[in-house]
C-alpha atoms as a PDB file:
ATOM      1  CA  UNK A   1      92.635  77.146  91.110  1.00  0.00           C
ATOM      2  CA  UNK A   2      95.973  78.063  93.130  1.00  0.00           C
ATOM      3  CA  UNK A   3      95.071  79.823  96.813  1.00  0.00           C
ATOM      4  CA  UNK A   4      97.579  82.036  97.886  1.00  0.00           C
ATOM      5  CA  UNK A   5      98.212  83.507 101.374  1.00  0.00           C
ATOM      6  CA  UNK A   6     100.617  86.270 101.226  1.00  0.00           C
ATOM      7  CA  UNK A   7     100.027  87.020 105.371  1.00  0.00           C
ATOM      8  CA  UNK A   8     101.378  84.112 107.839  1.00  0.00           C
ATOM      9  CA  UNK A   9     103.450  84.045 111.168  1.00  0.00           C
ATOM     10  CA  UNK A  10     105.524  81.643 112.701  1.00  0.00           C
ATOM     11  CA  UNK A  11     107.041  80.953 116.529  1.00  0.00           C
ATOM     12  CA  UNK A  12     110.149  82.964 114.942  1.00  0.00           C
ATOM     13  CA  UNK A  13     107.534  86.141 116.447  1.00  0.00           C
ATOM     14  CA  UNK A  14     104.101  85.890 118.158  1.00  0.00           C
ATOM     15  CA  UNK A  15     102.658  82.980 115.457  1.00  0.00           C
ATOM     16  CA  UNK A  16     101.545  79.324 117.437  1.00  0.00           C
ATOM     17  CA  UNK A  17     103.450  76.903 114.888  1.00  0.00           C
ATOM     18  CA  UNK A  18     106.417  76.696 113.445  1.00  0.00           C
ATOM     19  CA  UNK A  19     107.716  77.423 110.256  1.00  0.00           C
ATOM     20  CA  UNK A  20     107.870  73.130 109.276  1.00  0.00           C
ATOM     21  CA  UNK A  21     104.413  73.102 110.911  1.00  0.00           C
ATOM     22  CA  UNK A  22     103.230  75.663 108.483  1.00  0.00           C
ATOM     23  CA  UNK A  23     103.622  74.123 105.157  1.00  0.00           C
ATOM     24  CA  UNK A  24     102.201  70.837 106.457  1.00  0.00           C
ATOM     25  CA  UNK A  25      99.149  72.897 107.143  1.00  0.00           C
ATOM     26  CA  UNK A  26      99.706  75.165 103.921  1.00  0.00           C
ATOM     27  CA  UNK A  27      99.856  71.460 102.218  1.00  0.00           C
ATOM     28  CA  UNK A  28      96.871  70.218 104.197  1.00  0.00           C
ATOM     29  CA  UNK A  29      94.663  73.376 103.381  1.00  0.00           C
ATOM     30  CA  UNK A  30      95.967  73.258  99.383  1.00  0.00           C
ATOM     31  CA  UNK A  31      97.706  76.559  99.667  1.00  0.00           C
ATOM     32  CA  UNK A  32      99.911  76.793  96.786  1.00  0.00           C
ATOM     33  CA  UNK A  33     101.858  80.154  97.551  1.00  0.00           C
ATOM     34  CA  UNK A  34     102.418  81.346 100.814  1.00  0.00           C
ATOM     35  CA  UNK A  35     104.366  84.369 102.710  1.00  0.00           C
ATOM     36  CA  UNK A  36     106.135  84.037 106.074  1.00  0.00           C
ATOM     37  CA  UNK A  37     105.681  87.271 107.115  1.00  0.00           C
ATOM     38  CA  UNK A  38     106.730  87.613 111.056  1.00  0.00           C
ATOM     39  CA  UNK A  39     106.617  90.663 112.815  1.00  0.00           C
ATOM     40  CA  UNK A  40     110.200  92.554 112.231  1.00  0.00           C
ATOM     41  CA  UNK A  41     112.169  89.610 111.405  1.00  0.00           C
ATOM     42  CA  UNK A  42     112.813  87.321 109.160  1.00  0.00           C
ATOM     43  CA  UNK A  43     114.604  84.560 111.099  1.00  0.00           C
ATOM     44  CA  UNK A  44     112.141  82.149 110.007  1.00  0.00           C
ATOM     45  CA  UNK A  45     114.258  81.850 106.745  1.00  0.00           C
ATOM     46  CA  UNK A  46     117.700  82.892 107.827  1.00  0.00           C
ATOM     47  CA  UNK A  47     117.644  79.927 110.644  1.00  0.00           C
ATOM     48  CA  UNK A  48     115.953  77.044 109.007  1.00  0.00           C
ATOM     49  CA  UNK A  49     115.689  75.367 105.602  1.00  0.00           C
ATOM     50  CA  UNK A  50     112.095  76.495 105.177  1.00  0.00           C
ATOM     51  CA  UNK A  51     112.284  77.516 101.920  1.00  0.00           C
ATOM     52  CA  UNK A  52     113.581  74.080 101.013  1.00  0.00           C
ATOM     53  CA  UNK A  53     111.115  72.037 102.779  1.00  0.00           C
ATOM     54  CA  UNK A  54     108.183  73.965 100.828  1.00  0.00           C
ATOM     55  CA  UNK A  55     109.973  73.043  97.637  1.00  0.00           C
ATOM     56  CA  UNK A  56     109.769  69.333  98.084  1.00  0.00           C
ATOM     57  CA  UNK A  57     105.670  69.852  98.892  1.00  0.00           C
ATOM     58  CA  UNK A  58     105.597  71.785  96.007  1.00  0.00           C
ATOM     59  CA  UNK A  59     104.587  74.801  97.800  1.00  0.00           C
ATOM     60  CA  UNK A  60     106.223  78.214  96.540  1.00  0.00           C
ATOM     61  CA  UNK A  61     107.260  81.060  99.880  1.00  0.00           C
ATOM     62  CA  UNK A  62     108.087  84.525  98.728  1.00  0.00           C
ATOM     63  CA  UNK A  63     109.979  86.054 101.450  1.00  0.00           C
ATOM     64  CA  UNK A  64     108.547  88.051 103.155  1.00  0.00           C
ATOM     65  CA  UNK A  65     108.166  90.018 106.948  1.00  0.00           C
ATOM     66  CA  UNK A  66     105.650  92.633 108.808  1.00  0.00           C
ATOM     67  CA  UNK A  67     107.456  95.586 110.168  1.00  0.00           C
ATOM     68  CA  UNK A  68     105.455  97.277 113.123  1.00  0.00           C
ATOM     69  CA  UNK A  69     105.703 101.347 112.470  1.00  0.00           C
ATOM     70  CA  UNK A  70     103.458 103.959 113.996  1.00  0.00           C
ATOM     71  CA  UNK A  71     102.129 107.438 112.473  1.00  0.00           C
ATOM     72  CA  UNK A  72     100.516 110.006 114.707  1.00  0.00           C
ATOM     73  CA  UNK A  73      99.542 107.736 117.679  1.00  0.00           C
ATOM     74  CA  UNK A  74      98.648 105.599 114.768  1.00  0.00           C
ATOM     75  CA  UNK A  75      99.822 101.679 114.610  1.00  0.00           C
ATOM     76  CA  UNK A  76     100.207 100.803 111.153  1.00  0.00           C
ATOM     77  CA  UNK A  77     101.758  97.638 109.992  1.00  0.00           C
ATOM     78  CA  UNK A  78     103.463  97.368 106.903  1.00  0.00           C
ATOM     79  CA  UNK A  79     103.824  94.198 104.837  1.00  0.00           C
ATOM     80  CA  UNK A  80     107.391  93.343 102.693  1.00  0.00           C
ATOM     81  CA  UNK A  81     107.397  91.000  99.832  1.00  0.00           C
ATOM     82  CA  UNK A  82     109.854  89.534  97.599  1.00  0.00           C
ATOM     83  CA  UNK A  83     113.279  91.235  99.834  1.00  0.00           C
ATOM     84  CA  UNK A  84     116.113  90.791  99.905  1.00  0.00           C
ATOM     85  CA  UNK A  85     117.130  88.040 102.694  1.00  0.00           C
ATOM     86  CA  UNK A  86     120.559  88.848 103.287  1.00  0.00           C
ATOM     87  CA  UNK A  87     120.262  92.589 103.005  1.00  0.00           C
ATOM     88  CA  UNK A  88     122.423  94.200 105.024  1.00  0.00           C
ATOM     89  CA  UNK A  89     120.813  97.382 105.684  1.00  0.00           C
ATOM     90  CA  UNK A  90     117.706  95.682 106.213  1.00  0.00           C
ATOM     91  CA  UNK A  91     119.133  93.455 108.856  1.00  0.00           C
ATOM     92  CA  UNK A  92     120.922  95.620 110.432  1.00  0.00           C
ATOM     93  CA  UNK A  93     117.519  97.385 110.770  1.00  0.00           C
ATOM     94  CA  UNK A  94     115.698  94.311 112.237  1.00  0.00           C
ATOM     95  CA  UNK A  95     118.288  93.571 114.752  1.00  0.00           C
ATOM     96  CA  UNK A  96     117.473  97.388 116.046  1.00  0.00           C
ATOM     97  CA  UNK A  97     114.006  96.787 116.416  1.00  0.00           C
ATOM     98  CA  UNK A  98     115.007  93.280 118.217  1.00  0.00           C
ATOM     99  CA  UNK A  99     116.872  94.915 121.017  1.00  0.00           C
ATOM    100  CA  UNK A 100     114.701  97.071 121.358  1.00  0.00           C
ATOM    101  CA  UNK A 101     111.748  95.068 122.326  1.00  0.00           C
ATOM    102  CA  UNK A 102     113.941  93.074 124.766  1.00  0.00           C
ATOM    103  CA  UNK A 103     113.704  96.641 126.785  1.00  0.00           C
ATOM    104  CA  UNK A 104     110.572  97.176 126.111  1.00  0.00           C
ATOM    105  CA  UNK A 105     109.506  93.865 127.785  1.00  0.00           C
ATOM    106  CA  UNK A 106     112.066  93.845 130.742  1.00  0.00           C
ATOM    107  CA  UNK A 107     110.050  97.214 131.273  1.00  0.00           C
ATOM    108  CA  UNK A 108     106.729  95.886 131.175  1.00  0.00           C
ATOM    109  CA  UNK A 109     107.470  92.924 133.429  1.00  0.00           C
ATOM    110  CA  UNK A 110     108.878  95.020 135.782  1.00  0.00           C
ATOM    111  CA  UNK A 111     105.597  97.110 135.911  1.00  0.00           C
ATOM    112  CA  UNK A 112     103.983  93.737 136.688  1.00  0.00           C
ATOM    113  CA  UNK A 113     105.749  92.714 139.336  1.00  0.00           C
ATOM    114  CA  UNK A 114     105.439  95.776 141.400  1.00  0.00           C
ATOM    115  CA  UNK A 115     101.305  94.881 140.650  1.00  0.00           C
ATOM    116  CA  UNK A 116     101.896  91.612 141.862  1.00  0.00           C
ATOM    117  CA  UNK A 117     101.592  90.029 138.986  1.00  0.00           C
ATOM    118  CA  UNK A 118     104.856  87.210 139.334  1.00  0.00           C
ATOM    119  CA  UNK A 119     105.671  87.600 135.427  1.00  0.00           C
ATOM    120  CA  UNK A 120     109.498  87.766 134.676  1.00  0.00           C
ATOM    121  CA  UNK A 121     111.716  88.567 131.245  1.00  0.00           C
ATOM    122  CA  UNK A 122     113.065  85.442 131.862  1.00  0.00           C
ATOM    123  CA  UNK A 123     109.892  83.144 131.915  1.00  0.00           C
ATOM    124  CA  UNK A 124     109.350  85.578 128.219  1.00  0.00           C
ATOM    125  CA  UNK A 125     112.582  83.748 127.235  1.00  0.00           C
ATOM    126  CA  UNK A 126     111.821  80.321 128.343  1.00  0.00           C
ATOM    127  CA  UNK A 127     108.660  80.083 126.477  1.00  0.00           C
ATOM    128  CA  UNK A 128     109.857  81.753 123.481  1.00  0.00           C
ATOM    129  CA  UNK A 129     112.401  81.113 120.825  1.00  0.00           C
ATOM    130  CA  UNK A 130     111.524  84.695 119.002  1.00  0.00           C
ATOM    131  CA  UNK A 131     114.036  87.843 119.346  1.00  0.00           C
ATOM    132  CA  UNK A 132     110.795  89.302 118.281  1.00  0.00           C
ATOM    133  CA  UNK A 133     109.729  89.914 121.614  1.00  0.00           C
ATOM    134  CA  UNK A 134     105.747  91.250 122.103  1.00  0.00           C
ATOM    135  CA  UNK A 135     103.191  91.676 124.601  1.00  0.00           C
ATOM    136  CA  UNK A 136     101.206  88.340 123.008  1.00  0.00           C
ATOM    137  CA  UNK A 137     104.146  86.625 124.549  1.00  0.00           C
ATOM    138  CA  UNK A 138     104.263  87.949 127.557  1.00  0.00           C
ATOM    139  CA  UNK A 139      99.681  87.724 127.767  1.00  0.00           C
ATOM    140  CA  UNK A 140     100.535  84.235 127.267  1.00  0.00           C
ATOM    141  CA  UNK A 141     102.792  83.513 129.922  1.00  0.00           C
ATOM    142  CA  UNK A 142     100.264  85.233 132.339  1.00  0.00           C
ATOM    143  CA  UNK A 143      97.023  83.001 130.907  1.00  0.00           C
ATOM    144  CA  UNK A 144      99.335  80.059 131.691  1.00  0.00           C
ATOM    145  CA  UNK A 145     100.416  81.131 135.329  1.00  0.00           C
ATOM    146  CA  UNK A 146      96.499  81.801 136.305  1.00  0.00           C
ATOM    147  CA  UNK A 147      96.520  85.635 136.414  1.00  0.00           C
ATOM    148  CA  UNK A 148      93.914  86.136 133.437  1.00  0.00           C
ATOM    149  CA  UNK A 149      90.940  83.913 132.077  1.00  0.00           C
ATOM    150  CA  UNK A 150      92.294  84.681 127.999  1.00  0.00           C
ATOM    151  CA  UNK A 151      94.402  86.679 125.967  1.00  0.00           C
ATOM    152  CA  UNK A 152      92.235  89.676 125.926  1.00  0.00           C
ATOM    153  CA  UNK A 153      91.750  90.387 129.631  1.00  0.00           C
ATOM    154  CA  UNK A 154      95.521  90.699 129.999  1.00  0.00           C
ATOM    155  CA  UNK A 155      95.708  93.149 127.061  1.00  0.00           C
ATOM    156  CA  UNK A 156      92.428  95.550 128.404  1.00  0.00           C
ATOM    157  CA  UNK A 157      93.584  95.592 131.860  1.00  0.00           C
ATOM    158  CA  UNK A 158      96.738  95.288 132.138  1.00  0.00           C
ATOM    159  CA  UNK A 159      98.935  95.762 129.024  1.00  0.00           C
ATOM    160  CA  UNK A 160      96.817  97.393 126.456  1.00  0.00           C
ATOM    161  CA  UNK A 161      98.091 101.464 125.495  1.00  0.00           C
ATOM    162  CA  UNK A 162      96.112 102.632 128.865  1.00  0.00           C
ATOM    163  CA  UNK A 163      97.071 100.712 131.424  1.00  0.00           C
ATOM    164  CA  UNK A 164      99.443 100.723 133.498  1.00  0.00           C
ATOM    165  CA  UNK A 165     102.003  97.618 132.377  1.00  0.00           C
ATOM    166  CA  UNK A 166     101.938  99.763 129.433  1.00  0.00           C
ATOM    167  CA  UNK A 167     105.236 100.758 127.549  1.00  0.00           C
ATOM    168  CA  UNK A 168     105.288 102.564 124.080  1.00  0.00           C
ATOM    169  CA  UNK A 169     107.992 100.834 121.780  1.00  0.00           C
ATOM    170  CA  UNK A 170     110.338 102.377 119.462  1.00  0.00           C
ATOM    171  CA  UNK A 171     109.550 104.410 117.043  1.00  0.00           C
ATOM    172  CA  UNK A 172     108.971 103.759 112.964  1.00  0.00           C
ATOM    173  CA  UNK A 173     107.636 105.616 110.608  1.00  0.00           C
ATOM    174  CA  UNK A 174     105.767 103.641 107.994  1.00  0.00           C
ATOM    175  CA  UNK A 175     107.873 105.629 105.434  1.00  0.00           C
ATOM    176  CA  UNK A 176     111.191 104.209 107.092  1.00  0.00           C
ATOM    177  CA  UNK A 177     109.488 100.780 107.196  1.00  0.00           C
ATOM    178  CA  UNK A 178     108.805 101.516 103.190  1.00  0.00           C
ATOM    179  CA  UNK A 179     112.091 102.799 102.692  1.00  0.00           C
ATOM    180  CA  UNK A 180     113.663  99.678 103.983  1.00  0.00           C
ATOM    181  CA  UNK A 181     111.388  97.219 102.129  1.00  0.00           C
ATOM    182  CA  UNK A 182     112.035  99.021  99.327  1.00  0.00           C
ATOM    183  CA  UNK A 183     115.855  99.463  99.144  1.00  0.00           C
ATOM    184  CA  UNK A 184     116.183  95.652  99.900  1.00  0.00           C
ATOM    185  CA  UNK A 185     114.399  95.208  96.766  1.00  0.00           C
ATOM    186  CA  UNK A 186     110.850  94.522  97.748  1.00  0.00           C
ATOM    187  CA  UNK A 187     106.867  96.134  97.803  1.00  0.00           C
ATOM    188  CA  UNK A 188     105.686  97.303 100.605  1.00  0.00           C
ATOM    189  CA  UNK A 189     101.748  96.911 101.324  1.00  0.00           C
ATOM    190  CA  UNK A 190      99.594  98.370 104.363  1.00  0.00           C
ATOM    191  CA  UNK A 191      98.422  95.670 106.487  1.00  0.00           C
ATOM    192  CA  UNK A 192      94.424  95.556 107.476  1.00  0.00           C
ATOM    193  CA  UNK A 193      94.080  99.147 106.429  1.00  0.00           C
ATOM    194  CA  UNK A 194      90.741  98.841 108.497  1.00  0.00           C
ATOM    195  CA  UNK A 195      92.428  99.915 110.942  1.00  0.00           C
ATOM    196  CA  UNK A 196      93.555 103.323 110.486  1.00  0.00           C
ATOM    197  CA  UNK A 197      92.071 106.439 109.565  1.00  0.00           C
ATOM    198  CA  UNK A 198      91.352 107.185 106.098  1.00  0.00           C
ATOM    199  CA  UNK A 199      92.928 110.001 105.885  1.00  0.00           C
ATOM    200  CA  UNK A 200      96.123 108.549 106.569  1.00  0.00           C
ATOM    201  CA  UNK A 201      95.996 106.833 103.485  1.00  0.00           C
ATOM    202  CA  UNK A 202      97.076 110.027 101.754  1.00  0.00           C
ATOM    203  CA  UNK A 203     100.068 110.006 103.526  1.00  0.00           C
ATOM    204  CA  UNK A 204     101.110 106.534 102.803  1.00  0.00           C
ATOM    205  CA  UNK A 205     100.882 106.707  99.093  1.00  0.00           C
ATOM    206  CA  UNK A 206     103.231 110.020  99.111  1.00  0.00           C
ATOM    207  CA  UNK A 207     105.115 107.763 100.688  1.00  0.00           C
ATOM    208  CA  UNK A 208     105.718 105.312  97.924  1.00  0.00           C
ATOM    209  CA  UNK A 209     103.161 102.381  99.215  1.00  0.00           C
ATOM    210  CA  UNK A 210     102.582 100.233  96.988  1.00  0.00           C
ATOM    211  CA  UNK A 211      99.145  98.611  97.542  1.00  0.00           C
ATOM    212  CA  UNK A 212      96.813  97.404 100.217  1.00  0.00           C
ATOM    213  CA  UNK A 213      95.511  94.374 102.026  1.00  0.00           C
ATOM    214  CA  UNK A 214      91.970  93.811 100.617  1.00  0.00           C
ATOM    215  CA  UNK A 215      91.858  90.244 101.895  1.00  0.00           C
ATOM    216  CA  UNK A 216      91.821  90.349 105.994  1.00  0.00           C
ATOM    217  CA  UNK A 217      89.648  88.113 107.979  1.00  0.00           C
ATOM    218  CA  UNK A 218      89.158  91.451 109.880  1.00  0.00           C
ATOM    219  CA  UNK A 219      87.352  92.843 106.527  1.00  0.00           C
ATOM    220  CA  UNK A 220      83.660  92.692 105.917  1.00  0.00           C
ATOM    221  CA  UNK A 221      82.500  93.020 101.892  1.00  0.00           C
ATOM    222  CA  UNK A 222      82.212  96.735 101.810  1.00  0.00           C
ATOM    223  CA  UNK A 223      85.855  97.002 103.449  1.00  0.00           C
ATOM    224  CA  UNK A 224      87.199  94.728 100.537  1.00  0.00           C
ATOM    225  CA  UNK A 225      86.238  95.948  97.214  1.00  0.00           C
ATOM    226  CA  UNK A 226      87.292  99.736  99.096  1.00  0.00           C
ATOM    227  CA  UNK A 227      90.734  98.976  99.022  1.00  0.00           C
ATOM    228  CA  UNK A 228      90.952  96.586  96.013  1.00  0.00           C
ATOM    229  CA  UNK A 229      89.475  99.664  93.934  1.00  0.00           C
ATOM    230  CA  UNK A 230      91.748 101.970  95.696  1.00  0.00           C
ATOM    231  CA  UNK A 231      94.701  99.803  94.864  1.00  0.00           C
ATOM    232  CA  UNK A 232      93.412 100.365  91.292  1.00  0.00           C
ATOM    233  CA  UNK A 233      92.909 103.377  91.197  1.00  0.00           C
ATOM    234  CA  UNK A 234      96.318 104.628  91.980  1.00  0.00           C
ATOM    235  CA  UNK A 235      97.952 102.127  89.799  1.00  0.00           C
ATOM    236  CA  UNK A 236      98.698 100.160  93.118  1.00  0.00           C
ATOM    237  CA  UNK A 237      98.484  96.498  94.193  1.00  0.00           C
ATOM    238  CA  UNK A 238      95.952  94.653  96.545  1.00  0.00           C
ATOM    239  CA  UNK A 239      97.145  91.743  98.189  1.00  0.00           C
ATOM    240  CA  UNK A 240      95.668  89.381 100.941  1.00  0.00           C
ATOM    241  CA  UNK A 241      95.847  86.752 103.080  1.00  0.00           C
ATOM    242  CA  UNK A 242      94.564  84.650 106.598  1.00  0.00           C
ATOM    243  CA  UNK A 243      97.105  87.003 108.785  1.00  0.00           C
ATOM    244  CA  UNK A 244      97.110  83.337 110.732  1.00  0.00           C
ATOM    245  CA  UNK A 245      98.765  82.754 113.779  1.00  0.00           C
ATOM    246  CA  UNK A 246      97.255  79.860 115.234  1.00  0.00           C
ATOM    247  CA  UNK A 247      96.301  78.659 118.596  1.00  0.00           C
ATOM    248  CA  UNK A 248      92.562  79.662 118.965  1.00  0.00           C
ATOM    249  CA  UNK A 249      89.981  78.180 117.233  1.00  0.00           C
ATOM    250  CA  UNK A 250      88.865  81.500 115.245  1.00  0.00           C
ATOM    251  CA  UNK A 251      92.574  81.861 113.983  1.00  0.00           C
ATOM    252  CA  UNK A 252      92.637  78.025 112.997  1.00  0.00           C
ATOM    253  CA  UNK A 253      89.261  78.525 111.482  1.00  0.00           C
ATOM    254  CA  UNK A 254      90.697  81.074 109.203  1.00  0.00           C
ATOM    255  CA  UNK A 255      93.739  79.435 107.786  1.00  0.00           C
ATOM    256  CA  UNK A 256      93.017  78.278 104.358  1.00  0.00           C
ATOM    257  CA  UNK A 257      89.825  80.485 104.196  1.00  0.00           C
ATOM    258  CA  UNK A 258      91.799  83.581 103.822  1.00  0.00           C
ATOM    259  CA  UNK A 259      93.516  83.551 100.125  1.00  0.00           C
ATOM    260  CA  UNK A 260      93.943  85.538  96.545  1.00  0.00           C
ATOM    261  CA  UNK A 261      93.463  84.180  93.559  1.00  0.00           C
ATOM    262  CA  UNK A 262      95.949  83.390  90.997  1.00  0.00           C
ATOM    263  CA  UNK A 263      94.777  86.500  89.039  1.00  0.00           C
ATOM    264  CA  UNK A 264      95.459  88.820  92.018  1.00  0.00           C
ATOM    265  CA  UNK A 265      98.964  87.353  92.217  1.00  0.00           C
ATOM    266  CA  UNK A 266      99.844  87.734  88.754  1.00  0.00           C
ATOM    267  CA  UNK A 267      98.828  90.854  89.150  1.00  0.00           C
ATOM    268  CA  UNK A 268     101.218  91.543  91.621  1.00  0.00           C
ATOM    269  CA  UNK A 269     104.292  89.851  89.751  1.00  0.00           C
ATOM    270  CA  UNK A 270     103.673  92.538  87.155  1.00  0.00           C
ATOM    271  CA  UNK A 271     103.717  95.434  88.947  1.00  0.00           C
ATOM    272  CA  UNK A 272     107.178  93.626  91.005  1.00  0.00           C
ATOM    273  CA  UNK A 273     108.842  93.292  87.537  1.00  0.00           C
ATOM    274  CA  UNK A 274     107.874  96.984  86.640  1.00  0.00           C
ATOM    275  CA  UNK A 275     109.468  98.652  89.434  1.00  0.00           C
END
């Protein structure tokens, strides 16, 4: 039976490994399909031979990325699969987003230094070789200097939405996220739909979604077969994957653990070579 994870990240945004390091772990947890899908880029294919590599371990990528949009207040992520790597438009879009985050986080370690909190843009770029720039990387850079015992104290007291390192970033519509995906000649899917209001979903399928996550590690049972059957019954897709990014035991834990079956992705190849 083939395992499939359709929901991975790489160093190329806030993912532990790199994009080499995850087909030798696809390999070593008998993943036969995989997506790369980093947070509003898709560097991890543009800037190595990824694609390639997986080839000669027999392991299949569809290209893929994870644009970061907001609705109402709402953070919704929104999942691209089988685009276009060289679209223009869609590129074009990215390298928005990208310069955009670089202000966001010159902002945010600014706010940190007048807290006394000794965290720079330029230690961000040191440790990093993303253009995907995110609070994870700059939480990470203050668990290393001593500031914060883990990951999560530095997001609930000093970057999460209310504190005061806080910045809001740039805003997307899911629908522009979709209309993007789409026009560079992919499906776009709602990421962990757990975690957004139900009634939002409404909105997303006037806006031309086409499916859901129903495999998250974030999803309990009852969470699952609710979005698989709502996939189905608006003649959508469900998708899924380990939404790995390594470097804590939990995430590791999950890699490989995480997968659809070779139905589910069939299923999905039919509805790509309907549209």
């Amino acid at each position: 039976m083939k395992k499939i994870d359709l929901h991975i990240h790489t160093t190329f945004s806030d993912g532990f490994y790199s994009p080499f390091q995850i087909i030798d772990l696809a390999k070593q947890n008998d993943l036969s399909i995989i997506s790369i899908t980093d947070h509003d880029t898709v560097d991890a294919y543009l800037k190595t031979d990824v694609i390639d590599y997986a080839k000669k371990l027999n392991i299949e990528i569809i290209p893929g990325l994870e644009i970061s949009t907001d609705y109402e207040g709402e953070e919704m992520h929104i999942l691209g699969y089988f685009i276009d790597l060289h679209n223009e438009e869609l590129i074009n879009f990215l390298e928005y987003i990208s310069k955009e985050r670089v202000e966001r986080i010159k902002k945010i370690t600014k706010k940190l230094q007048k807290n006394g909190i000794n965290v720079t843009f330029e230690d961000v770029l040191e440790n990093n070789v993303s253009k995907t720039l995110g609070r994870p990387h700059i939480a990470n850079i203050m668990l290393k200097k001593g500031y914060v015992k883990d990951i999560t104290e530095a997001f609930n007291k000093h970057l999460g939405m209310h504190c005061y390192a806080y910045e809001p970033r740039v805003h997307v519509s899911p629908k522009v996220a979709i209309d993007y995906i789409h026009n560079s000649g992919g499906i776009a899917i709602l990421a962990h739909p757990n975690r957004i209001k139900e009634d939002y979903i409404k909105y997303l399928i006037d806006s031309q979604i086409d499916g859901f996550e129903f495999i998250h590690p974030s999803h309990n049972s009852h969470i699952t077969h609710h979005y698989y059957y709502l996939a189905e019954n608006y003649y959508l897709i469900a998708t899924g994957g380990s939404d790995f990014h390594g470097g804590n035991k939990k995430d590791e834990i999950n890699f490989g653990n995480f997968y659809i079956t070779e139905k589910n992705y069939e299923n999905i190849i039919n509805y790509y070579q309907k549209i």
